[in-house]
PDB file of N, CA and C in Angstrom:
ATOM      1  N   UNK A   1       0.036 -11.946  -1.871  1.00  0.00           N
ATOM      2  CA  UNK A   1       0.131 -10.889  -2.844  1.00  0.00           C
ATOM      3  C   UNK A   1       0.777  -9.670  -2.205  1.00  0.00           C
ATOM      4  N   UNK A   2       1.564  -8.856  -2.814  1.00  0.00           N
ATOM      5  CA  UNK A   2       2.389  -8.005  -2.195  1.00  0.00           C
ATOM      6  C   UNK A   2       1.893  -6.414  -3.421  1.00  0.00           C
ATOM      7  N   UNK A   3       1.358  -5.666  -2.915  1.00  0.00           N
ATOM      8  CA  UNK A   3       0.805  -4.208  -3.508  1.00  0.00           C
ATOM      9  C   UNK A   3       1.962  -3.111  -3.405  1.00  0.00           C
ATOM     10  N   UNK A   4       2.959  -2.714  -4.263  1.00  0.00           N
ATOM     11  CA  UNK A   4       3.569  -1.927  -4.308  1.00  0.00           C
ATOM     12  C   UNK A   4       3.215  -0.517  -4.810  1.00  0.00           C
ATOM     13  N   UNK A   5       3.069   0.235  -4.309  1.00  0.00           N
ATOM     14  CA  UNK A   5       2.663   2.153  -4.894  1.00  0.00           C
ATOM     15  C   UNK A   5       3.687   2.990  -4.663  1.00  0.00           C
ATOM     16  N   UNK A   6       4.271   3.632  -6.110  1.00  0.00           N
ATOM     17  CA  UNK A   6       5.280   4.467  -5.918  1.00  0.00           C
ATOM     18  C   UNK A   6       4.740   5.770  -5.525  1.00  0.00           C
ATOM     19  N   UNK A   7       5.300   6.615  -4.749  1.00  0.00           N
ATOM     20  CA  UNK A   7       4.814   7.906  -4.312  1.00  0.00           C
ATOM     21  C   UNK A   7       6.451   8.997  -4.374  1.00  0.00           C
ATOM     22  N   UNK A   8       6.047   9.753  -5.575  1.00  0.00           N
ATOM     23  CA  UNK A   8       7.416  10.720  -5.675  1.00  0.00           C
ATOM     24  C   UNK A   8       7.776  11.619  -4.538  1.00  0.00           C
ATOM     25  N   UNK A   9       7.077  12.010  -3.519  1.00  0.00           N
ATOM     26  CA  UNK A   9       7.093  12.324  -2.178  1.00  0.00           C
ATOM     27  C   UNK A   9       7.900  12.056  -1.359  1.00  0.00           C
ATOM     28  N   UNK A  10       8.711  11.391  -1.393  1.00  0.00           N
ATOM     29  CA  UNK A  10       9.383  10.604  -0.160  1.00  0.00           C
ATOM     30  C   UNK A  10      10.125  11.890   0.637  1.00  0.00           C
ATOM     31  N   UNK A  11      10.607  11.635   2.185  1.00  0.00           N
ATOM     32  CA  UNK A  11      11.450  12.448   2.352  1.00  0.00           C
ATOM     33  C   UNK A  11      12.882  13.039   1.792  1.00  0.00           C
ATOM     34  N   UNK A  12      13.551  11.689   1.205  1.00  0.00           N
ATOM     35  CA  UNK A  12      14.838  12.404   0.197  1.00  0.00           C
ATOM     36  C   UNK A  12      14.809  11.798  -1.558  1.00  0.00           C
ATOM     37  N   UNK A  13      13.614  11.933  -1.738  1.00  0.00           N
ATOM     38  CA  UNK A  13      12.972  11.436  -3.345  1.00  0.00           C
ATOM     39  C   UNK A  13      11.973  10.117  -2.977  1.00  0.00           C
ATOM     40  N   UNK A  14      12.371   9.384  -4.202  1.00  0.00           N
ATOM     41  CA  UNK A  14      11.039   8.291  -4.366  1.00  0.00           C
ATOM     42  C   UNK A  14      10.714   7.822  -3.301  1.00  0.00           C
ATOM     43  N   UNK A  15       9.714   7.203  -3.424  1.00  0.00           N
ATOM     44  CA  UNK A  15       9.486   6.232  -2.037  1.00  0.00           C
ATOM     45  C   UNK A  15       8.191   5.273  -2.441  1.00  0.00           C
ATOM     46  N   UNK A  16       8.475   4.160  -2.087  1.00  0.00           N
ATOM     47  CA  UNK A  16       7.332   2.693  -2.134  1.00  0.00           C
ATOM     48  C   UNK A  16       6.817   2.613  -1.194  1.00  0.00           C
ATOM     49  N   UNK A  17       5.874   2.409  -1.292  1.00  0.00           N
ATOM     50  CA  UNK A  17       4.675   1.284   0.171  1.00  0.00           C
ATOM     51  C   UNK A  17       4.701   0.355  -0.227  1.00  0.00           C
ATOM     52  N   UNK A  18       5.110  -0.895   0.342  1.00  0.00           N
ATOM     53  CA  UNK A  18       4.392  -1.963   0.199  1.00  0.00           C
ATOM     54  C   UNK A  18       3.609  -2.624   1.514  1.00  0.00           C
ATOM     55  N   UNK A  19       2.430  -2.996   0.494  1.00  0.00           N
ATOM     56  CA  UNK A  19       1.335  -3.675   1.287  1.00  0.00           C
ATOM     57  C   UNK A  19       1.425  -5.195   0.893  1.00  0.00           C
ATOM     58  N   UNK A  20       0.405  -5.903   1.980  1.00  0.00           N
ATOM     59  CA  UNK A  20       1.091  -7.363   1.836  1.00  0.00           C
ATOM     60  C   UNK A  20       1.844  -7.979   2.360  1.00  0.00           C
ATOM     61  N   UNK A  21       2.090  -9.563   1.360  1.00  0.00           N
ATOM     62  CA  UNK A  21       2.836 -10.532   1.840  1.00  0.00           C
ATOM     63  C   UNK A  21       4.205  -9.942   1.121  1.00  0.00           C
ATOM     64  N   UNK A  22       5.431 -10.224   1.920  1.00  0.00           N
ATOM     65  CA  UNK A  22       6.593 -10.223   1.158  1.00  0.00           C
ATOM     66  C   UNK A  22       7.122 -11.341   0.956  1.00  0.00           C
ATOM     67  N   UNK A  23       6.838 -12.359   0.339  1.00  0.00           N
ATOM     68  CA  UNK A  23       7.066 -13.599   0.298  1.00  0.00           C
ATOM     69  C   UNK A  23       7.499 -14.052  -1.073  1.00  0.00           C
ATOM     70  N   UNK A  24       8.262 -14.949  -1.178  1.00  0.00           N
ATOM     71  CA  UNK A  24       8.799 -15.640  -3.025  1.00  0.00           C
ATOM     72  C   UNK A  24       9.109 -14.412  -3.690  1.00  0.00           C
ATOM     73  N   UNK A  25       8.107 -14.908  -4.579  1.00  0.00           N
ATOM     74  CA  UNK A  25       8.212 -13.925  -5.634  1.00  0.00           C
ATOM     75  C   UNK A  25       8.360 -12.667  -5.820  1.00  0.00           C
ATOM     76  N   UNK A  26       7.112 -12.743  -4.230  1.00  0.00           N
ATOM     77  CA  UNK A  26       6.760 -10.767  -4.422  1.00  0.00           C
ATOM     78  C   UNK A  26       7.944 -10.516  -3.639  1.00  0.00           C
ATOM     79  N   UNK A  27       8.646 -10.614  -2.926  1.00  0.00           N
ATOM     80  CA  UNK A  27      10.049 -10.098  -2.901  1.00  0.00           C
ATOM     81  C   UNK A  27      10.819  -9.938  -3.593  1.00  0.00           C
ATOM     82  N   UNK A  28      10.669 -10.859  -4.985  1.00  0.00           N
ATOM     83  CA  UNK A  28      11.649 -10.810  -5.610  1.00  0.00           C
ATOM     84  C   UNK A  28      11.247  -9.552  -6.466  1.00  0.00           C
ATOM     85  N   UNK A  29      10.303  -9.240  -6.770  1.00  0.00           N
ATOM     86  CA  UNK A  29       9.585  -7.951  -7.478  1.00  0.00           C
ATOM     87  C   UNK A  29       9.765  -6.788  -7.002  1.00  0.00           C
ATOM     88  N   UNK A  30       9.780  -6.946  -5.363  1.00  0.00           N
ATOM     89  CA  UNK A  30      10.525  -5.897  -4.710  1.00  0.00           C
ATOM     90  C   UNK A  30      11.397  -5.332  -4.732  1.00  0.00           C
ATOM     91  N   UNK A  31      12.491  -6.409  -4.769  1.00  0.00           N
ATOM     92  CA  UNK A  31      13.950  -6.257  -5.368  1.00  0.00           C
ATOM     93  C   UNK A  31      13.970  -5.355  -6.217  1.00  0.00           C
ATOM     94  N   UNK A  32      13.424  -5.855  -7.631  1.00  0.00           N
ATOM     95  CA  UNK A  32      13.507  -5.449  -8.995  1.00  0.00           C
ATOM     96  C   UNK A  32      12.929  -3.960  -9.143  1.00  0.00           C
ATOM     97  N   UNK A  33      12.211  -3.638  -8.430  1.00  0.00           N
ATOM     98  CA  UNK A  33      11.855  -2.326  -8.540  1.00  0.00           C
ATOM     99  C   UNK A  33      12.412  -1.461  -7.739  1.00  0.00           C
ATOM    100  N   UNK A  34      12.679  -2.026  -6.541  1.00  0.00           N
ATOM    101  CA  UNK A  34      13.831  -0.748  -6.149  1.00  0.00           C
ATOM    102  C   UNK A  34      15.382  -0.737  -6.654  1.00  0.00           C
ATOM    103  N   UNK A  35      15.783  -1.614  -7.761  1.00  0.00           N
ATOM    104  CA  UNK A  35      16.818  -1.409  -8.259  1.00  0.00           C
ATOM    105  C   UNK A  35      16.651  -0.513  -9.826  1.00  0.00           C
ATOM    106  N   UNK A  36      14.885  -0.473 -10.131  1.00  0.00           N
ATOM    107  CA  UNK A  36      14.878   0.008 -11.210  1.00  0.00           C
ATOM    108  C   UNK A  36      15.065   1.485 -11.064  1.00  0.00           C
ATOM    109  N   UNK A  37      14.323   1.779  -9.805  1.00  0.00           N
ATOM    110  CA  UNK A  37      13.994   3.183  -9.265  1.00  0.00           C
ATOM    111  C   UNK A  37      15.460   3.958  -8.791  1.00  0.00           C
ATOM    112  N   UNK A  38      16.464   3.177  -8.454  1.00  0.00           N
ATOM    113  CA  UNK A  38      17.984   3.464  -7.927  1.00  0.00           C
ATOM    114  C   UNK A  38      18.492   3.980  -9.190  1.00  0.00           C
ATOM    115  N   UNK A  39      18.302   3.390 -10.500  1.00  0.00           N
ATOM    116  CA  UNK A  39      18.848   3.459 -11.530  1.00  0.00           C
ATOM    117  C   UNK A  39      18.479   5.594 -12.262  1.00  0.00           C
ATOM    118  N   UNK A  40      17.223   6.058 -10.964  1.00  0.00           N
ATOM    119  CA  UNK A  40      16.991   7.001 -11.557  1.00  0.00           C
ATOM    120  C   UNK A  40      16.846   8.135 -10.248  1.00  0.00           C
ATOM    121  N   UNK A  41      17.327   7.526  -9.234  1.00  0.00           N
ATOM    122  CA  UNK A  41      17.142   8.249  -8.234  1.00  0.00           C
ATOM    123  C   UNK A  41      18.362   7.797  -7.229  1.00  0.00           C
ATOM    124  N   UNK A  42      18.865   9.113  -6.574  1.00  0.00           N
ATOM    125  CA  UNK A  42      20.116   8.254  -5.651  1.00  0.00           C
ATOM    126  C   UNK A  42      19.903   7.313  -4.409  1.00  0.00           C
ATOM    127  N   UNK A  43      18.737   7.493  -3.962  1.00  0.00           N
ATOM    128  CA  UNK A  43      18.173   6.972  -2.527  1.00  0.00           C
ATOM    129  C   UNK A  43      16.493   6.821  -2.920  1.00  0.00           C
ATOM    130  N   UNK A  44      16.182   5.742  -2.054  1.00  0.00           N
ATOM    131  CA  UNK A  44      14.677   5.916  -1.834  1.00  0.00           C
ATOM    132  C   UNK A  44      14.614   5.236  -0.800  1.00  0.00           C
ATOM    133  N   UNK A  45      13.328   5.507  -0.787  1.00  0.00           N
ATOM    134  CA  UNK A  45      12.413   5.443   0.680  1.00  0.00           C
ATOM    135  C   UNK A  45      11.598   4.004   0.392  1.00  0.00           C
ATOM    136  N   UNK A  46      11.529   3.077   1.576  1.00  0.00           N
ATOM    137  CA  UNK A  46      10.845   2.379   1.148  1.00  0.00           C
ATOM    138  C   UNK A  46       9.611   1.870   2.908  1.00  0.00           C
ATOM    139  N   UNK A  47       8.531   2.051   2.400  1.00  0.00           N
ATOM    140  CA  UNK A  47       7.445   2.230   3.677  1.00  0.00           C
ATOM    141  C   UNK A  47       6.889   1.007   3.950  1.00  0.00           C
ATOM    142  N   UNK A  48       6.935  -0.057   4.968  1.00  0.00           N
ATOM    143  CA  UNK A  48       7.002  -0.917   5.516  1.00  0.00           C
ATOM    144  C   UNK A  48       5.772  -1.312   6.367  1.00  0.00           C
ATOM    145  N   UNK A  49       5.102  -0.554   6.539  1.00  0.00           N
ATOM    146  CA  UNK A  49       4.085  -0.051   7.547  1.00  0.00           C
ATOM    147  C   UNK A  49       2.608  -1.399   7.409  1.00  0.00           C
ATOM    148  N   UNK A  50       2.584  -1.397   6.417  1.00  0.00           N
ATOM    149  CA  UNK A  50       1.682  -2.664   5.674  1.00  0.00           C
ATOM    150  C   UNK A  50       1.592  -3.446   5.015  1.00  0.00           C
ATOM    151  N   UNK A  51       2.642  -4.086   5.675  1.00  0.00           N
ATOM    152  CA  UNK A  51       3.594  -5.588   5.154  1.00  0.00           C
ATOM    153  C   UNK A  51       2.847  -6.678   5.938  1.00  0.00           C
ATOM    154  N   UNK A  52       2.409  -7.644   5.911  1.00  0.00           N
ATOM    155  CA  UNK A  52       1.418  -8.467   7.102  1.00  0.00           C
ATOM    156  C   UNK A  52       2.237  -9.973   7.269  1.00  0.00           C
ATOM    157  N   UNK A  53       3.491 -10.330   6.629  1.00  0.00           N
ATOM    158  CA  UNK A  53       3.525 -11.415   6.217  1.00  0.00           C
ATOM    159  C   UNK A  53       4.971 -11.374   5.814  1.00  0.00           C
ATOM    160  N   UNK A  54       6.434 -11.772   6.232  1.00  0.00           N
ATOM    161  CA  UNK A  54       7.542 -12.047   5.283  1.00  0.00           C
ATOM    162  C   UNK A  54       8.347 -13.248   5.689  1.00  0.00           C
ATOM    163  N   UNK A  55       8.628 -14.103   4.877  1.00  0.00           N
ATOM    164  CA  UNK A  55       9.174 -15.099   4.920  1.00  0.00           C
ATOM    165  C   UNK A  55      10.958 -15.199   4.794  1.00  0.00           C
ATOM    166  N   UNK A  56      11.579 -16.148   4.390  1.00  0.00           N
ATOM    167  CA  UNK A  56      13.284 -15.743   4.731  1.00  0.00           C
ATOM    168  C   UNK A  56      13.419 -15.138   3.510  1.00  0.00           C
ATOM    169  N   UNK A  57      12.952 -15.434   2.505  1.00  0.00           N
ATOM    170  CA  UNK A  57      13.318 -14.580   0.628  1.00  0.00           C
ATOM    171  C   UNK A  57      13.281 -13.688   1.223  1.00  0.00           C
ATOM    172  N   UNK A  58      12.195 -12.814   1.947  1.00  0.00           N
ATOM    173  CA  UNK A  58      12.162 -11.416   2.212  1.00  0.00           C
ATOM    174  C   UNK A  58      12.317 -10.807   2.891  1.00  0.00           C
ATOM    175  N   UNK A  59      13.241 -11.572   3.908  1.00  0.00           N
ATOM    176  CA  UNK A  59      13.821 -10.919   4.760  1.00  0.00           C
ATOM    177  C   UNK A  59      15.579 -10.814   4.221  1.00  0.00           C
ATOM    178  N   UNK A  60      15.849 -11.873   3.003  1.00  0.00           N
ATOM    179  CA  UNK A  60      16.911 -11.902   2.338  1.00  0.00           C
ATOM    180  C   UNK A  60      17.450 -10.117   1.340  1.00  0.00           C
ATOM    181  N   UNK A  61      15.943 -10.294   0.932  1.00  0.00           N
ATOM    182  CA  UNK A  61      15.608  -9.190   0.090  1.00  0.00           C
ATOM    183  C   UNK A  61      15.968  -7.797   0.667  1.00  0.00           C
ATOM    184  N   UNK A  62      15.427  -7.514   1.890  1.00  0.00           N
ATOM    185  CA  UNK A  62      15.286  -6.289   2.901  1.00  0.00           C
ATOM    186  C   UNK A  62      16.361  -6.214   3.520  1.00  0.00           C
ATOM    187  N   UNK A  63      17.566  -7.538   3.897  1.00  0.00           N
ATOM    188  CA  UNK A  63      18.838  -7.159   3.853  1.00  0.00           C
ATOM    189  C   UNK A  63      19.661  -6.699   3.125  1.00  0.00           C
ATOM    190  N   UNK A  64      19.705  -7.158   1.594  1.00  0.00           N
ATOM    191  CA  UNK A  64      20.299  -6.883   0.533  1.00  0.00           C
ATOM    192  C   UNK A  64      19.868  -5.295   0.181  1.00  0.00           C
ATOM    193  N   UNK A  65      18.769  -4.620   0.553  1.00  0.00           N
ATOM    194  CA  UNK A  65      18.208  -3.598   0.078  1.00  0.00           C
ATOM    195  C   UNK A  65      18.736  -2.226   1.058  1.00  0.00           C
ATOM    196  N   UNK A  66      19.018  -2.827   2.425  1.00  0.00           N
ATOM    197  CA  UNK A  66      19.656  -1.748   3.260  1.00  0.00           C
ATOM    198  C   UNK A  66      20.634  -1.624   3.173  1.00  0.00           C
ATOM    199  N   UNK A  67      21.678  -2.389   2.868  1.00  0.00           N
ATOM    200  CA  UNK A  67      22.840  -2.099   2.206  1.00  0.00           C
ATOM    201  C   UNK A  67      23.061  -0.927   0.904  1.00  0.00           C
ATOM    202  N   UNK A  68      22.386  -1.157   0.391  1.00  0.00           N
ATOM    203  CA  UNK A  68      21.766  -0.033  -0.580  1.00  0.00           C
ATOM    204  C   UNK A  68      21.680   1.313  -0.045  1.00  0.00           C
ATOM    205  N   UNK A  69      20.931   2.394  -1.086  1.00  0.00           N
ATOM    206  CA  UNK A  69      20.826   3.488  -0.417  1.00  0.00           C
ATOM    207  C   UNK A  69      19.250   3.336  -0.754  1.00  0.00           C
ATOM    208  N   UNK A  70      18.834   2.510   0.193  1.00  0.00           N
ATOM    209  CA  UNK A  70      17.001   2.443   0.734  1.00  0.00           C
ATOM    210  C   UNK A  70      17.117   2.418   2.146  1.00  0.00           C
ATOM    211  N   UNK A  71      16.153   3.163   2.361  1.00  0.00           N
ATOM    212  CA  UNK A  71      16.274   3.609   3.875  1.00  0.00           C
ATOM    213  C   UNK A  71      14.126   2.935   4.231  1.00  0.00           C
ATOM    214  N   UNK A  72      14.442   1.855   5.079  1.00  0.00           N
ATOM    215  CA  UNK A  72      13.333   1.655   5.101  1.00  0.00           C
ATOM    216  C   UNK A  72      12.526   2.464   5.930  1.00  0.00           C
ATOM    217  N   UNK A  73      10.970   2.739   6.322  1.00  0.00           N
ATOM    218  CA  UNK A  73      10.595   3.436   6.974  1.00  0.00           C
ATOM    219  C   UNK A  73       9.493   2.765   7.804  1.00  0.00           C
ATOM    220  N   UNK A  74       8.933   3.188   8.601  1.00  0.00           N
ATOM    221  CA  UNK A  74       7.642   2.498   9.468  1.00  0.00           C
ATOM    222  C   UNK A  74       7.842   1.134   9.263  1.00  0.00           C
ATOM    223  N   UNK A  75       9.257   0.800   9.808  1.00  0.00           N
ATOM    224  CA  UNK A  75       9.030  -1.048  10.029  1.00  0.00           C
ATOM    225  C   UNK A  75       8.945  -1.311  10.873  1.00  0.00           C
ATOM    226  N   UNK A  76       8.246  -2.608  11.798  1.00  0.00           N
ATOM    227  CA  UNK A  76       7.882  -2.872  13.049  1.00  0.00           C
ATOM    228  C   UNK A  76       9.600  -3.525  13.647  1.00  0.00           C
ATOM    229  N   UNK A  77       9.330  -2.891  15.267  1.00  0.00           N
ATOM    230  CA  UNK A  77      10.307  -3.883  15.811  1.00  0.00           C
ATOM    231  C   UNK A  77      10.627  -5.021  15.515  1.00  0.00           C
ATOM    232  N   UNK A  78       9.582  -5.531  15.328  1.00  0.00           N
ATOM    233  CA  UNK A  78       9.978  -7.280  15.298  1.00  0.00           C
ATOM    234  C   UNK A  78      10.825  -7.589  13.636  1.00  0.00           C
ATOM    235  N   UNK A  79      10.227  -6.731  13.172  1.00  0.00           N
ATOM    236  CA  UNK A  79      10.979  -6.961  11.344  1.00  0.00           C
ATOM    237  C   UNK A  79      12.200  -6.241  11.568  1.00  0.00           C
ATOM    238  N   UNK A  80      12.282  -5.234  11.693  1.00  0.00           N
ATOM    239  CA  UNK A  80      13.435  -4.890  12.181  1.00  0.00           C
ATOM    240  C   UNK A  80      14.798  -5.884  12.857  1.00  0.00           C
ATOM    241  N   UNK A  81      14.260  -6.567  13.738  1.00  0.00           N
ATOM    242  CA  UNK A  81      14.650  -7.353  14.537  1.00  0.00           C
ATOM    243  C   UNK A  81      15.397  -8.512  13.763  1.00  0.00           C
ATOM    244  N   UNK A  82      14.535  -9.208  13.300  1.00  0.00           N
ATOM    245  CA  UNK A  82      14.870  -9.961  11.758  1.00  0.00           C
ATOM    246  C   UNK A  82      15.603  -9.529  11.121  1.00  0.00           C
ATOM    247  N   UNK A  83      15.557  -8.297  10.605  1.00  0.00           N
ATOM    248  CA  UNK A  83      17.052  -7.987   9.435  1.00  0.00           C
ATOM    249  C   UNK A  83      18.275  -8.266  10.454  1.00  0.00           C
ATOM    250  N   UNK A  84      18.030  -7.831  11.567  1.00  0.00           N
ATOM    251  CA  UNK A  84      19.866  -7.628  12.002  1.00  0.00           C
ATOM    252  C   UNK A  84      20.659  -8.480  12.691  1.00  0.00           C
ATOM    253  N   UNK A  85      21.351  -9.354  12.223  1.00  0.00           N
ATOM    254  CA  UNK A  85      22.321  -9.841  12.541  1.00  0.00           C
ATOM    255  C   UNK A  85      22.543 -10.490  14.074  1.00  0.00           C
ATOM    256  N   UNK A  86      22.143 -11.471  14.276  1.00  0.00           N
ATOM    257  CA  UNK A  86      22.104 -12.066  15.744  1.00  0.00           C
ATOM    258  C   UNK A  86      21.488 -10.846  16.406  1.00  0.00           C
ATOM    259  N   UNK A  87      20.270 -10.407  16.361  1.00  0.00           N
ATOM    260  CA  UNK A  87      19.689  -9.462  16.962  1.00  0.00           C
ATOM    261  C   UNK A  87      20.699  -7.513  17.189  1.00  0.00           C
ATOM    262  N   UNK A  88      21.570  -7.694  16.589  1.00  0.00           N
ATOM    263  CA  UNK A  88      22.085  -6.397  16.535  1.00  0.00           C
ATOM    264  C   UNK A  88      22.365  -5.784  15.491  1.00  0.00           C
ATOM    265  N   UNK A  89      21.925  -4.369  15.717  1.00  0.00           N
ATOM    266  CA  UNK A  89      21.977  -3.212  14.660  1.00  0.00           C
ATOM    267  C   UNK A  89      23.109  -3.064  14.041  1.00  0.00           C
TER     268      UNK A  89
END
């Protein structure tokens, strides 16, 4: 299960937490809401910090999303690590 909370706070507007698995579906929900939130905001924030769990959908997802103007935040090295490209930034 993947717990998403929008918080209008962010450092340059919106910003999400997600808690949880990022896995299947709930990635794919992920997706969908930070494209809903883009649609009303130029950038958001998205907080990473209490994610316990992501599989390749969601690491598919979190690539497709930095390309974007989402700037993820408090993600661990190792996820980090995972998004980039034969290990580079």
């Amino acid at each position: 299960m993947l717990r998403l909370t929008l918080d209008s706070n962010g450092s340059s507007g919106p910003a999400i937490r997600a808690e949880g698995r990022l896995v299947g579906e709930w990635a794919t929900l992920l997706e969908a809401e930070c494209a809903r939130l883009l649609n009303q905001a130029p950038s958001i924030e998205l907080n990473l910090a209490e994610v316990t769990d992501v599989d390749a959908s969601g690491i598919a997802v979190l690539r497709r999303l930095r390309i974007l103007p989402v700037v993820l935040v408090r993600c661990s090295p190792i996820l980090l690590g995972l998004l980039t490209e034969d290990g580079r930034a």
